[in-house]
PDB file of N, CA and C in Angstrom:
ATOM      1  N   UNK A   1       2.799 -37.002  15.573  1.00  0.00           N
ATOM      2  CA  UNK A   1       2.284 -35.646  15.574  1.00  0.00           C
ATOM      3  C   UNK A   1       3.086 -34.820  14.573  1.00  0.00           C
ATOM      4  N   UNK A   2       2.467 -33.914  14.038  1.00  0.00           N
ATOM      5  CA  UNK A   2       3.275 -33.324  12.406  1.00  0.00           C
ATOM      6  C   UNK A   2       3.247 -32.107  13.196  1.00  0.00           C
ATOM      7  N   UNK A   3       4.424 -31.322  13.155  1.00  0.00           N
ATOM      8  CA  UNK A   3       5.041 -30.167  13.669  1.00  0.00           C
ATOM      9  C   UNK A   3       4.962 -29.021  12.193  1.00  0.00           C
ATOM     10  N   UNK A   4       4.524 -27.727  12.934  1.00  0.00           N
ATOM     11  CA  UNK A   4       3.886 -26.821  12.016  1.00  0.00           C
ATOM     12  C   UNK A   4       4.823 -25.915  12.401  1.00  0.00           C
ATOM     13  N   UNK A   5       5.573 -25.122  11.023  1.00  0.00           N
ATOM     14  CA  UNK A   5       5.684 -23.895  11.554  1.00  0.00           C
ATOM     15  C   UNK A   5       7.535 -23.653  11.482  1.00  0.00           C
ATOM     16  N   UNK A   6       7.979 -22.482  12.098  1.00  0.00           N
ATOM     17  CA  UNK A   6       9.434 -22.532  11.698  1.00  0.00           C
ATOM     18  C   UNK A   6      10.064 -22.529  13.028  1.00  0.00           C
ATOM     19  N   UNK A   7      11.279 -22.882  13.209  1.00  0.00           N
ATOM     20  CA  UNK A   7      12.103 -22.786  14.220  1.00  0.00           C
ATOM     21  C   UNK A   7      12.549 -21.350  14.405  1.00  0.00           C
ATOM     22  N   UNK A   8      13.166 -20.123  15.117  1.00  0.00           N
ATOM     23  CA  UNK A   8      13.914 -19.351  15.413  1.00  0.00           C
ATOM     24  C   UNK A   8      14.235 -19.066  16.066  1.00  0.00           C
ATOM     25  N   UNK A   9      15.705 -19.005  15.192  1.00  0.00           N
ATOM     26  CA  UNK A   9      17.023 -19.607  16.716  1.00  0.00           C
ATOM     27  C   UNK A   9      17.713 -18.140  16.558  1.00  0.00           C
ATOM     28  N   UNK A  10      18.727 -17.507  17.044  1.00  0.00           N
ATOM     29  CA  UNK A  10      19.218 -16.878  17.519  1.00  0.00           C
ATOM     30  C   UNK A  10      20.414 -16.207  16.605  1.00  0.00           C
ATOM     31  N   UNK A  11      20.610 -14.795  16.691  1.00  0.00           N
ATOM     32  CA  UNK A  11      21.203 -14.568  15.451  1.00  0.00           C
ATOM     33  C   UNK A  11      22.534 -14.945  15.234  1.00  0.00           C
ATOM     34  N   UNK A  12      23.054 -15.223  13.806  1.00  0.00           N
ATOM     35  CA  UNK A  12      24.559 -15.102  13.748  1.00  0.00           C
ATOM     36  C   UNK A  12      25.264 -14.295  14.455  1.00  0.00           C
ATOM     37  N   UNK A  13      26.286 -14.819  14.657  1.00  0.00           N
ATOM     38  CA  UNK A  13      27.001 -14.275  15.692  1.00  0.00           C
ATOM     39  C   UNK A  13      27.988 -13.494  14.045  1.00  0.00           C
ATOM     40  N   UNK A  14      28.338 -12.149  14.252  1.00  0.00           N
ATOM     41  CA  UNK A  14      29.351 -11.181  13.785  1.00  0.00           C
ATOM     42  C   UNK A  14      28.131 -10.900  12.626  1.00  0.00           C
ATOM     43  N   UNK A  15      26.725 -11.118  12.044  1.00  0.00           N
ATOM     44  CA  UNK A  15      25.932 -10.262  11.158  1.00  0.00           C
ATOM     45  C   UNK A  15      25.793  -9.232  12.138  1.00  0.00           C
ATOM     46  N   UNK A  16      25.726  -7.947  11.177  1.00  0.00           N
ATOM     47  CA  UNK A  16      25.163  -6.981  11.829  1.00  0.00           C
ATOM     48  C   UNK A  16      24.100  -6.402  10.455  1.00  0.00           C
ATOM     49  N   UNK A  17      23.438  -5.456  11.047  1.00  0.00           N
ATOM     50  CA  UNK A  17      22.308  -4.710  10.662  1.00  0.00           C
ATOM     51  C   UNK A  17      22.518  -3.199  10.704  1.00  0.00           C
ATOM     52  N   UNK A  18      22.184  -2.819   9.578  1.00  0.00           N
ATOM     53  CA  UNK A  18      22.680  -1.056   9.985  1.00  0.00           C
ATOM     54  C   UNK A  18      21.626  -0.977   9.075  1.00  0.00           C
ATOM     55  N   UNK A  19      20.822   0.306   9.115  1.00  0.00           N
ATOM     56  CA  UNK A  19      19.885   1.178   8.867  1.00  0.00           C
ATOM     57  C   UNK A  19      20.334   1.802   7.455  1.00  0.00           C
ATOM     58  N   UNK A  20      20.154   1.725   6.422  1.00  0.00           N
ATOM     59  CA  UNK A  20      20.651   2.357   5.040  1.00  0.00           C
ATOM     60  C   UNK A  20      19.706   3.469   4.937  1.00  0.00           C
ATOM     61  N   UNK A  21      18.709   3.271   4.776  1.00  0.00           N
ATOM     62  CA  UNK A  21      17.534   4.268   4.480  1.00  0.00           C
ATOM     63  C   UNK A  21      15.827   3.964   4.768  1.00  0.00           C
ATOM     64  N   UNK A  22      15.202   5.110   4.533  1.00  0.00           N
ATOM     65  CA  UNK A  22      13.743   5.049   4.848  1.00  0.00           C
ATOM     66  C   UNK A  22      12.817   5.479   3.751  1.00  0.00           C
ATOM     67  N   UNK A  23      11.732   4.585   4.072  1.00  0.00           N
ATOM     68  CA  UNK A  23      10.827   5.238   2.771  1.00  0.00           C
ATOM     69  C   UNK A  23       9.661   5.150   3.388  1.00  0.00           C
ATOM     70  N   UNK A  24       8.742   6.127   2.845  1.00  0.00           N
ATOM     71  CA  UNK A  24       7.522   6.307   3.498  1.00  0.00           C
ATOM     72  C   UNK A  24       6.500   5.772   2.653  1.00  0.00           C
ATOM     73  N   UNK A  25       5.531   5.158   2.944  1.00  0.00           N
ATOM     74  CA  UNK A  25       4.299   4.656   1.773  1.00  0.00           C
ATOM     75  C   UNK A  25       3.183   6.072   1.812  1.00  0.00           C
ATOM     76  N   UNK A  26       2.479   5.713   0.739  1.00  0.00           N
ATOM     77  CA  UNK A  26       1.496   6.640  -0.031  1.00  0.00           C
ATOM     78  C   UNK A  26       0.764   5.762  -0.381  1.00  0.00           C
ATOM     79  N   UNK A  27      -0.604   6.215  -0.084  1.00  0.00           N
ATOM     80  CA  UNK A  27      -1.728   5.862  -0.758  1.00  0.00           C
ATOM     81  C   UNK A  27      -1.995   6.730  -2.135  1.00  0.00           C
ATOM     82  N   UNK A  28      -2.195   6.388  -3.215  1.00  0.00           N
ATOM     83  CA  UNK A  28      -2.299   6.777  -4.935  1.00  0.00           C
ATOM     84  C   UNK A  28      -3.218   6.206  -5.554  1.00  0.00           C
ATOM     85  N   UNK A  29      -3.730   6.834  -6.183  1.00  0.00           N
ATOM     86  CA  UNK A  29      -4.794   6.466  -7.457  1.00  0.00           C
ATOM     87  C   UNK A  29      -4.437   7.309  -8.705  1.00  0.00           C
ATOM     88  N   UNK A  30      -5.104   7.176  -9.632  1.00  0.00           N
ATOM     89  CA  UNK A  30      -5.067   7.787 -10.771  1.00  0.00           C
ATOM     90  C   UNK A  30      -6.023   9.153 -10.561  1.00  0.00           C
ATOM     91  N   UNK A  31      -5.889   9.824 -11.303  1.00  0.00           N
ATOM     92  CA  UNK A  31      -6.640  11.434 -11.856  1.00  0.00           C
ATOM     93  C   UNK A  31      -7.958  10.727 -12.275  1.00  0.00           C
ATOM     94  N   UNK A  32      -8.023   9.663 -12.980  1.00  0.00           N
ATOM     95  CA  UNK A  32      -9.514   9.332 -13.638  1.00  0.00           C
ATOM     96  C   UNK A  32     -10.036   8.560 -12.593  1.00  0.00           C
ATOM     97  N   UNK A  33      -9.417   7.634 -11.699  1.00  0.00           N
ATOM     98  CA  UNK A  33     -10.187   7.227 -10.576  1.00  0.00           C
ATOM     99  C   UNK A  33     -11.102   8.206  -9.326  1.00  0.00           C
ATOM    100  N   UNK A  34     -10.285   9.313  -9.416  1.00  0.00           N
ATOM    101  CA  UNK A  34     -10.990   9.821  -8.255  1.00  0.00           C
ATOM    102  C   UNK A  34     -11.721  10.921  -9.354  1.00  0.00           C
ATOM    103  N   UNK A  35     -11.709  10.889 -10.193  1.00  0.00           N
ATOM    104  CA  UNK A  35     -12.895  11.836 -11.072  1.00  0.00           C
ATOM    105  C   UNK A  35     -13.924  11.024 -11.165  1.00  0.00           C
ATOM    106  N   UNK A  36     -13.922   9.424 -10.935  1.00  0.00           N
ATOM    107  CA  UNK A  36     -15.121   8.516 -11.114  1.00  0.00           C
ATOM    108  C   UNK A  36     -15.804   8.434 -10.006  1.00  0.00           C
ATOM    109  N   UNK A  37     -15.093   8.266  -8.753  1.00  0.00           N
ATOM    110  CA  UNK A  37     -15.361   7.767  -7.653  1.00  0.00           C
ATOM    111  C   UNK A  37     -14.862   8.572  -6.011  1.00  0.00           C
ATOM    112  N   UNK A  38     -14.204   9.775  -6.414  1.00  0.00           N
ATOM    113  CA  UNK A  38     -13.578  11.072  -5.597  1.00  0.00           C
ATOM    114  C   UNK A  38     -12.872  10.391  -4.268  1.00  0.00           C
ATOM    115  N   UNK A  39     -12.144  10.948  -3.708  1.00  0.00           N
ATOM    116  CA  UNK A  39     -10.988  10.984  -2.832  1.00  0.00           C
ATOM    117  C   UNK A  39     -11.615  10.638  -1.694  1.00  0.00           C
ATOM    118  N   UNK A  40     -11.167   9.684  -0.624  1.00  0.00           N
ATOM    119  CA  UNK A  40     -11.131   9.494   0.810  1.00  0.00           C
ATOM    120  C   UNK A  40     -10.552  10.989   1.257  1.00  0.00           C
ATOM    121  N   UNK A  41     -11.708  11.157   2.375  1.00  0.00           N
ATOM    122  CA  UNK A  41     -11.641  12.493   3.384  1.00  0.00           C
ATOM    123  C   UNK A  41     -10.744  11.770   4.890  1.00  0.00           C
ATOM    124  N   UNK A  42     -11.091  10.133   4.738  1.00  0.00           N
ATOM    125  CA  UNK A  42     -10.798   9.831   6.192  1.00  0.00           C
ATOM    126  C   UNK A  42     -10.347   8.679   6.081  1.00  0.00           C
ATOM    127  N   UNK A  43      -9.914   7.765   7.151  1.00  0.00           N
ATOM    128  CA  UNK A  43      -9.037   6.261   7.089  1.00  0.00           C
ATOM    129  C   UNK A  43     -10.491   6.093   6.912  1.00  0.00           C
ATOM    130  N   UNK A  44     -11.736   5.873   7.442  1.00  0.00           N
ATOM    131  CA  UNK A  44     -12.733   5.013   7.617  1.00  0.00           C
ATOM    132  C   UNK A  44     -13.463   5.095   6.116  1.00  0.00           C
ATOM    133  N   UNK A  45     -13.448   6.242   5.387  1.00  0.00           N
ATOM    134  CA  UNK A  45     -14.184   6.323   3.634  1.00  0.00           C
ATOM    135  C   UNK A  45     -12.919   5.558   3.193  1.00  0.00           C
ATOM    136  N   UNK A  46     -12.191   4.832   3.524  1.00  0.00           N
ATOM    137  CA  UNK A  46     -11.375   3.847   2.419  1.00  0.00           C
ATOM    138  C   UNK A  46     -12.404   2.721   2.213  1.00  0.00           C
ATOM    139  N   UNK A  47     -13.167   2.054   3.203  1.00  0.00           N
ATOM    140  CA  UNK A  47     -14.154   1.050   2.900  1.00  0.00           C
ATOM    141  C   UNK A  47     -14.676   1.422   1.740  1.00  0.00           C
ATOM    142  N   UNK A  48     -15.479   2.495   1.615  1.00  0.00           N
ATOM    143  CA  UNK A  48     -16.074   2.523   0.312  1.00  0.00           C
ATOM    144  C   UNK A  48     -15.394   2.785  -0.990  1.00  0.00           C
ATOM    145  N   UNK A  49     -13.885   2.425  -0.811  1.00  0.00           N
ATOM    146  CA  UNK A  49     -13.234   2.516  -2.043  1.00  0.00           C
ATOM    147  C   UNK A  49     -12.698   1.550  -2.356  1.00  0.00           C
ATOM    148  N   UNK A  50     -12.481   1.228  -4.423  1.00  0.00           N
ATOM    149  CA  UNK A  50     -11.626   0.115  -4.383  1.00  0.00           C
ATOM    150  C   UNK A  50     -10.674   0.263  -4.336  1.00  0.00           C
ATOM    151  N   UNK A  51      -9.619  -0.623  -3.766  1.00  0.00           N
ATOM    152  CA  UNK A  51      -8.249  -0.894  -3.019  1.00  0.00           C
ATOM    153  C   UNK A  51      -7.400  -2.037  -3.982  1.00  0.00           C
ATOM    154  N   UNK A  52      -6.409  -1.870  -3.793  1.00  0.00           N
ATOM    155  CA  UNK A  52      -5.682  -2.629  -4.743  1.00  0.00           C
ATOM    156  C   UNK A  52      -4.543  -3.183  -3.733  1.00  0.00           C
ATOM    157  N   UNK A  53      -4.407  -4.767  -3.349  1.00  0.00           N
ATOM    158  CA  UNK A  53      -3.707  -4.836  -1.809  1.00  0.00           C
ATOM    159  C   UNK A  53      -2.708  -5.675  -2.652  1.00  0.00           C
ATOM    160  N   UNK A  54      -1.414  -5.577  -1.936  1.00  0.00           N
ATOM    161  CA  UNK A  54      -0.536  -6.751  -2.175  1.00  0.00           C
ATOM    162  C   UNK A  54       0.012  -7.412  -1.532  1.00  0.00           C
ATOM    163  N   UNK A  55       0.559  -8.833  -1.980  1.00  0.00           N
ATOM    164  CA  UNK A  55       0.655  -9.968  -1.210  1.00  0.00           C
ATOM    165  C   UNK A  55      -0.437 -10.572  -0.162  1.00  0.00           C
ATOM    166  N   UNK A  56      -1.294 -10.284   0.344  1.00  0.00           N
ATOM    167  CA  UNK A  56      -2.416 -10.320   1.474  1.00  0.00           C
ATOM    168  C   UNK A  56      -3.783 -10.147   1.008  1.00  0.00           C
ATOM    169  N   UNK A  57      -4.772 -10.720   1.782  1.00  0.00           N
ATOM    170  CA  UNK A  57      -5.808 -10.502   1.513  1.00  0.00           C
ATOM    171  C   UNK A  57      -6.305  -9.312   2.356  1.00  0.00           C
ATOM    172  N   UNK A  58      -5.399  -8.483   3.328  1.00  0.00           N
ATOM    173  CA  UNK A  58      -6.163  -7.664   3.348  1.00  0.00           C
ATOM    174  C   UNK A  58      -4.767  -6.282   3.482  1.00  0.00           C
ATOM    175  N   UNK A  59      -5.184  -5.356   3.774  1.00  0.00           N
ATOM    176  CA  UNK A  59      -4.091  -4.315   3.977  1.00  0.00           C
ATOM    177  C   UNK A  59      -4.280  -3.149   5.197  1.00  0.00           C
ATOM    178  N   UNK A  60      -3.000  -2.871   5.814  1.00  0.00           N
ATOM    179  CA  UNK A  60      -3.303  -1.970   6.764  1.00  0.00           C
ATOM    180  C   UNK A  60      -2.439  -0.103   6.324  1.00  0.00           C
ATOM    181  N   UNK A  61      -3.477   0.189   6.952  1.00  0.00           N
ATOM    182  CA  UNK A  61      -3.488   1.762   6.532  1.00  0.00           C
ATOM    183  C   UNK A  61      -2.962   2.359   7.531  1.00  0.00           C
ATOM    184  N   UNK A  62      -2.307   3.736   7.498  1.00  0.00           N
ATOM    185  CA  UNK A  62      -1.499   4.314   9.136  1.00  0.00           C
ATOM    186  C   UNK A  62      -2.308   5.717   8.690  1.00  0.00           C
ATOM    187  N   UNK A  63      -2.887   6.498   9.226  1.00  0.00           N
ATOM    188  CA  UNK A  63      -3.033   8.184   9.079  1.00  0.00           C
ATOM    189  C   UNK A  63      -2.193   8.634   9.480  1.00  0.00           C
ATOM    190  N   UNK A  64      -1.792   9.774   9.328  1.00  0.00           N
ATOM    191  CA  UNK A  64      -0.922  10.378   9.555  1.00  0.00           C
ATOM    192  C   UNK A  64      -0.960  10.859  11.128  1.00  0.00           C
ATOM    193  N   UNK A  65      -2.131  11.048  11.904  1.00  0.00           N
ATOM    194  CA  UNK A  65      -1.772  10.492  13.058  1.00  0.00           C
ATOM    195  C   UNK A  65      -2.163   9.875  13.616  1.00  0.00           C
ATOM    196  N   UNK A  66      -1.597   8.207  13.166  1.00  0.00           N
ATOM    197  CA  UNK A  66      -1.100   7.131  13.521  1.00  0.00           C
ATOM    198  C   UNK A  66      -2.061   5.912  13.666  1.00  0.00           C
ATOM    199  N   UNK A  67      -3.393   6.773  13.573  1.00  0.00           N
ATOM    200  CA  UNK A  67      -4.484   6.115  13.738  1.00  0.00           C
ATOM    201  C   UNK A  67      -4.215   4.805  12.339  1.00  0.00           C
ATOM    202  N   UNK A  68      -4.665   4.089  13.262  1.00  0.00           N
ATOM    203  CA  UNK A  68      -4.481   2.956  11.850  1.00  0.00           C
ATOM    204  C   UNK A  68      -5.243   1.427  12.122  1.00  0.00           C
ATOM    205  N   UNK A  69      -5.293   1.034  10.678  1.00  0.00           N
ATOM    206  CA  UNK A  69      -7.065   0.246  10.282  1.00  0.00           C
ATOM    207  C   UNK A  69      -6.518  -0.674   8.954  1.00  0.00           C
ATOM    208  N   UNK A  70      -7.017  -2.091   9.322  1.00  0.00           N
ATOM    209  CA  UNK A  70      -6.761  -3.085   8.844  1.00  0.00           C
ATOM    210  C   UNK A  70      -7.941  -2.958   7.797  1.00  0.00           C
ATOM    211  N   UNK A  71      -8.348  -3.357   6.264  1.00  0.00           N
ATOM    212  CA  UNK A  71      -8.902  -3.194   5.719  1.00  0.00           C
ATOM    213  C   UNK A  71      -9.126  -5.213   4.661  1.00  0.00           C
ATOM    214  N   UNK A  72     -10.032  -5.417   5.227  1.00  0.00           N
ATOM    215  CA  UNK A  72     -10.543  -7.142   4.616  1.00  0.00           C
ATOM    216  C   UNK A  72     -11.389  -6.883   2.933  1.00  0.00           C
ATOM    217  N   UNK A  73     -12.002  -5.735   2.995  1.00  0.00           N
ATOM    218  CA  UNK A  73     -13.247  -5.701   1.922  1.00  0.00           C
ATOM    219  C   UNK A  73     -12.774  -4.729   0.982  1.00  0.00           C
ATOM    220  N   UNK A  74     -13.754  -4.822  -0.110  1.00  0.00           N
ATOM    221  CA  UNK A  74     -13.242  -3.606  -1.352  1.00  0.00           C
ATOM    222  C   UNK A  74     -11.659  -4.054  -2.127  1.00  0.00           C
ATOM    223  N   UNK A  75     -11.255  -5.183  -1.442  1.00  0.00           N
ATOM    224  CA  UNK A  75     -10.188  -5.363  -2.548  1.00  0.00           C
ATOM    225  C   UNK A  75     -10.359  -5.624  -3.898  1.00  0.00           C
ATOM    226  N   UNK A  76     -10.460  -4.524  -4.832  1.00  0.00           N
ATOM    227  CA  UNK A  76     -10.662  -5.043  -5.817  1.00  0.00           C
ATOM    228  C   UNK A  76      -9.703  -5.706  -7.276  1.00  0.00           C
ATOM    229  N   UNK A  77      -8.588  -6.083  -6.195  1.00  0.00           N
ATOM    230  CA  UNK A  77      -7.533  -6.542  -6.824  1.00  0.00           C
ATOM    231  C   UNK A  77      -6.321  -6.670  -5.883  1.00  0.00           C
ATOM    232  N   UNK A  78      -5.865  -8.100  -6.136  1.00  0.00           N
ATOM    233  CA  UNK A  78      -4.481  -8.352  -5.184  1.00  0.00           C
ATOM    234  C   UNK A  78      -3.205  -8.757  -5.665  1.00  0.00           C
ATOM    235  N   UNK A  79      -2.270  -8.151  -5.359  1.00  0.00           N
ATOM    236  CA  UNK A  79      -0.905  -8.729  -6.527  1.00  0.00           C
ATOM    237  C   UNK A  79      -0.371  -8.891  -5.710  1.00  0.00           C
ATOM    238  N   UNK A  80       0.975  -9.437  -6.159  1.00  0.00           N
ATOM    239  CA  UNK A  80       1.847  -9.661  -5.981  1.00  0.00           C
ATOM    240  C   UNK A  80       3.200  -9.275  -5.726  1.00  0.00           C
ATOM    241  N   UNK A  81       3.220  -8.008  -6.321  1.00  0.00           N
ATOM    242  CA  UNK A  81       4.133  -7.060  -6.529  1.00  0.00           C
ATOM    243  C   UNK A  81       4.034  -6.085  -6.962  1.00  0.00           C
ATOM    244  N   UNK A  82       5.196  -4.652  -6.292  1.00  0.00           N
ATOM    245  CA  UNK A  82       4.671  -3.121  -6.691  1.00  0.00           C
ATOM    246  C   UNK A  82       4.528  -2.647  -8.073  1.00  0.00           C
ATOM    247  N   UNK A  83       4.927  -3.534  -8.756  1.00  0.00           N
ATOM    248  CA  UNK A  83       5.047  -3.122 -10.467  1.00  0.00           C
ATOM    249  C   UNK A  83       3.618  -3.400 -10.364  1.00  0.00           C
ATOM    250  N   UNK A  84       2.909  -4.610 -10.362  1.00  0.00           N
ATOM    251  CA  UNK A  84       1.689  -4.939 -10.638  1.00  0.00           C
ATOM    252  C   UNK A  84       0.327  -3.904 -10.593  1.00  0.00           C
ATOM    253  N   UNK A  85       0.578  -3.611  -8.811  1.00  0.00           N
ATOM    254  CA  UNK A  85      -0.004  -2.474  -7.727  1.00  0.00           C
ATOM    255  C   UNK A  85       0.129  -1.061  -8.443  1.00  0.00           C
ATOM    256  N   UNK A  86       1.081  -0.733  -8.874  1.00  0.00           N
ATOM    257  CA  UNK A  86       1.172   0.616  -9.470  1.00  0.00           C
ATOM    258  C   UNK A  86       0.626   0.720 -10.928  1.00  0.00           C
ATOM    259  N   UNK A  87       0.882  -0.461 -12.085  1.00  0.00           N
ATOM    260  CA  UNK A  87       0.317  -0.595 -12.873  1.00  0.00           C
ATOM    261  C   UNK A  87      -0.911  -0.614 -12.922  1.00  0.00           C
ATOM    262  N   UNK A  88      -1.770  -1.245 -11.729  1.00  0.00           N
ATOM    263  CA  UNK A  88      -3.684  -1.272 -11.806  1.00  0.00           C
ATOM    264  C   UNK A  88      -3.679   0.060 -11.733  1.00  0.00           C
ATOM    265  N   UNK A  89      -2.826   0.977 -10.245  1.00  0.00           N
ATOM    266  CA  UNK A  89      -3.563   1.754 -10.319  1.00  0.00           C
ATOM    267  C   UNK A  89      -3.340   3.097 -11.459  1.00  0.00           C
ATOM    268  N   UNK A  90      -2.675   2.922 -11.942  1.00  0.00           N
ATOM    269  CA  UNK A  90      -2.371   4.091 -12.919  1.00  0.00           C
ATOM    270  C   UNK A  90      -3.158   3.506 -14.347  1.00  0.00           C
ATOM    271  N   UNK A  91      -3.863   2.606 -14.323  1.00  0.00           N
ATOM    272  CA  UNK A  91      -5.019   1.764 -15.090  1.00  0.00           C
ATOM    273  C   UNK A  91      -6.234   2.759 -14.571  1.00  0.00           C
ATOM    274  N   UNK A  92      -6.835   2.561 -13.413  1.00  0.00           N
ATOM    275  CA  UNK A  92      -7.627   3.040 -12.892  1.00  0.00           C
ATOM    276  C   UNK A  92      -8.462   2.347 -12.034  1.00  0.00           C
ATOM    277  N   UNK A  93      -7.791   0.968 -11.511  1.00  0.00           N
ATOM    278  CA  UNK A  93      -8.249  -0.200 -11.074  1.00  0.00           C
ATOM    279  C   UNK A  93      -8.618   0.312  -9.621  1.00  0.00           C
ATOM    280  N   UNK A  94      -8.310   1.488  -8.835  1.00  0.00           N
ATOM    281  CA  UNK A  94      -7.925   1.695  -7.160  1.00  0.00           C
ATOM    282  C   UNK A  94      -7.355   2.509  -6.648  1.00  0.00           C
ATOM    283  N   UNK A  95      -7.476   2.280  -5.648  1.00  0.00           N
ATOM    284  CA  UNK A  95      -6.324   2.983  -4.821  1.00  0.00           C
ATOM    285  C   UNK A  95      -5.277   1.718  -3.624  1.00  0.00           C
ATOM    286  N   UNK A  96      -4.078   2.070  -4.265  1.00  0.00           N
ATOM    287  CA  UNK A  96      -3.350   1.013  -3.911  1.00  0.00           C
ATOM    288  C   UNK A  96      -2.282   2.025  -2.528  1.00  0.00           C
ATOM    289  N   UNK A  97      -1.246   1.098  -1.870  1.00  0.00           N
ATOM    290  CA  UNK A  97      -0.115   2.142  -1.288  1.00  0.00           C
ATOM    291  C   UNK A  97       1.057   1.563  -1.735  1.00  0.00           C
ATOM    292  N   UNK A  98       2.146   2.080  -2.100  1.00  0.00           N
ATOM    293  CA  UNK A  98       3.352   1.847  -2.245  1.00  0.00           C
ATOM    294  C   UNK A  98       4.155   2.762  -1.627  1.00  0.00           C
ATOM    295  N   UNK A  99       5.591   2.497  -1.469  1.00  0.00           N
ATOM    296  CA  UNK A  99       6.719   3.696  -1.141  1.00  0.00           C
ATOM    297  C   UNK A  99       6.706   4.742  -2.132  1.00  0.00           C
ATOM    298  N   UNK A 100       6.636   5.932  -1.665  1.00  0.00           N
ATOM    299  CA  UNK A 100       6.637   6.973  -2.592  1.00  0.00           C
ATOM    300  C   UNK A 100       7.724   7.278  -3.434  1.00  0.00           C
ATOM    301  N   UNK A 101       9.133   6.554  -3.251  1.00  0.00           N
ATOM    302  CA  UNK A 101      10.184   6.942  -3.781  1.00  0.00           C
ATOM    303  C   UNK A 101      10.202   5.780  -4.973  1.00  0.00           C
ATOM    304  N   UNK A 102       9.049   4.513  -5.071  1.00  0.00           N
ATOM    305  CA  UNK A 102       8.504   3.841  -6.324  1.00  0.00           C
ATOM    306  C   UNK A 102       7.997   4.397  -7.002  1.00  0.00           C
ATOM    307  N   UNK A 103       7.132   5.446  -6.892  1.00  0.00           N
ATOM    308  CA  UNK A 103       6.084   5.955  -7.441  1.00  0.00           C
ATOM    309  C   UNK A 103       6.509   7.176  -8.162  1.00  0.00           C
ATOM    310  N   UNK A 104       7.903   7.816  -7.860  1.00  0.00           N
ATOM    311  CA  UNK A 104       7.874   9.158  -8.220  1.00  0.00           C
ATOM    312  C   UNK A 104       7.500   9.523  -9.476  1.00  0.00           C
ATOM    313  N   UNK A 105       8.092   8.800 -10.392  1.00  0.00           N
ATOM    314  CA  UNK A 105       7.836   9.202 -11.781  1.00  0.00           C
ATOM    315  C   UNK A 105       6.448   9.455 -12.641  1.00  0.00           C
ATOM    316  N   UNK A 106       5.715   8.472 -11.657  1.00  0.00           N
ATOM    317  CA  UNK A 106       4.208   8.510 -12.046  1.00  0.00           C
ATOM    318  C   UNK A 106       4.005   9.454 -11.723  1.00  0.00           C
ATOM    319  N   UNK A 107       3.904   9.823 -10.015  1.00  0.00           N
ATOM    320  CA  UNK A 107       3.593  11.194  -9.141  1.00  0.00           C
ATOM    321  C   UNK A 107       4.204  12.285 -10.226  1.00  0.00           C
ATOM    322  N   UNK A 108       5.116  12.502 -10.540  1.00  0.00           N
ATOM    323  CA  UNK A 108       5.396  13.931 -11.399  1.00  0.00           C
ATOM    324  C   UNK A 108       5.028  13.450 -12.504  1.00  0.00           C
ATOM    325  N   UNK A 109       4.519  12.893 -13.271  1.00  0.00           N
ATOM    326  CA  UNK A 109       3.933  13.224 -14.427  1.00  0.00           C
ATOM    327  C   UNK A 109       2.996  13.125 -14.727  1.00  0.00           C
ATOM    328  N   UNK A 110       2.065  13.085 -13.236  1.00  0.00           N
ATOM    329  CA  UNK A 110       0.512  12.893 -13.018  1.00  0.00           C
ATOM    330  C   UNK A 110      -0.199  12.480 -12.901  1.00  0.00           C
ATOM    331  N   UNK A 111       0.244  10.647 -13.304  1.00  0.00           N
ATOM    332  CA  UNK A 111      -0.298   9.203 -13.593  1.00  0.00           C
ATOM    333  C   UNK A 111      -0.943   8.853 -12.454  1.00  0.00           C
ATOM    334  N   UNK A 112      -0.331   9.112 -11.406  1.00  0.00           N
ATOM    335  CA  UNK A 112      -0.734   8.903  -9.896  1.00  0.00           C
ATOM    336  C   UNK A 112      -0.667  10.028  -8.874  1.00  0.00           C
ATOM    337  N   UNK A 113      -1.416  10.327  -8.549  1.00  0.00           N
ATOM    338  CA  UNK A 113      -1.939  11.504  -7.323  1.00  0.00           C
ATOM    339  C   UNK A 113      -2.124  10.984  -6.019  1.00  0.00           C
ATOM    340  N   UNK A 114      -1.241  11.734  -4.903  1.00  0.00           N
ATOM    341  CA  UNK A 114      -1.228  10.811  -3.545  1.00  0.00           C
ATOM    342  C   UNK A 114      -2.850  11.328  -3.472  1.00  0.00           C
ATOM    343  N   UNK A 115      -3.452  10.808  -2.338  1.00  0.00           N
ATOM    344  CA  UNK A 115      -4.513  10.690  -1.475  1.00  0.00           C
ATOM    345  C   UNK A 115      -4.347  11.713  -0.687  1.00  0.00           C
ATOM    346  N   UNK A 116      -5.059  12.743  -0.154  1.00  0.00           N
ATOM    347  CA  UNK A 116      -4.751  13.603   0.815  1.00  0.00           C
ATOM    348  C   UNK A 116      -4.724  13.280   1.676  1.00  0.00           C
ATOM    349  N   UNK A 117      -3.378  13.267   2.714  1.00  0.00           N
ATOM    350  CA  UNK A 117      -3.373  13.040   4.371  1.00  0.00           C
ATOM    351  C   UNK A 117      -4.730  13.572   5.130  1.00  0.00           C
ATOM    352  N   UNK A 118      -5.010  12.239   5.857  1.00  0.00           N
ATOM    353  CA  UNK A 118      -5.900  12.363   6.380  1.00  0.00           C
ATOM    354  C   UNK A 118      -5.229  12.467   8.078  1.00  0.00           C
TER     355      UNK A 118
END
């Protein structure tokens, strides 16, 4: 019988874990994306938008309150990594999410516009 899967065993004894910092994700698109195709009002109008997901085939979304929705369809592009994700979307490929403290530079110089909290 072929055994699937990983073992996990129990932590090192003397690692510890301490909390450094927090970052919050943002949903972003470009200025010319939502002039093509205009802004989600709600978690549920993300279906009808393209999405730009990474690592996964699909991605989950949080509203701001808290309500939150796994999304399978409309990917219209999947990477690998936030360079990739931020690059489509400041292309005009989507609307992707990353940590906002990735994004800043785009965000202030306009490249990328959060999504309005829904």
């Amino acid at each position: 019988m072929e055994k699937k899967g990983a073992e996990i065993d129990t932590l090192i004894d003397g690692v510890v874990a301490k909390v450094i910092g927090r970052s919050s994700l943002q949903l972003l698109a470009s200025p010319c994306y939502f002039e093509q195709y205009g802004a989600p009002s709600t978690l549920e109008m993300l279906r009808e938008h393209h999405l730009i997901f990474w690592k996964q085939s699909y991605q989950t979304f949080m509203s701001r309150q808290g309500k939150c929705g796994a999304y399978f369809q409309n990917a219209r592009l999947t990477v690998n990594n936030w360079e990739a994700a931020r690059n489509a979307a400041v292309a005009g490929y989507g609307i992707t999410q990353l940590p906002s403290a990735y994004c800043q530079k785009e965000i202030e110089q306009g490249a990328l516009v959060p999504v309005i909290y829904f």
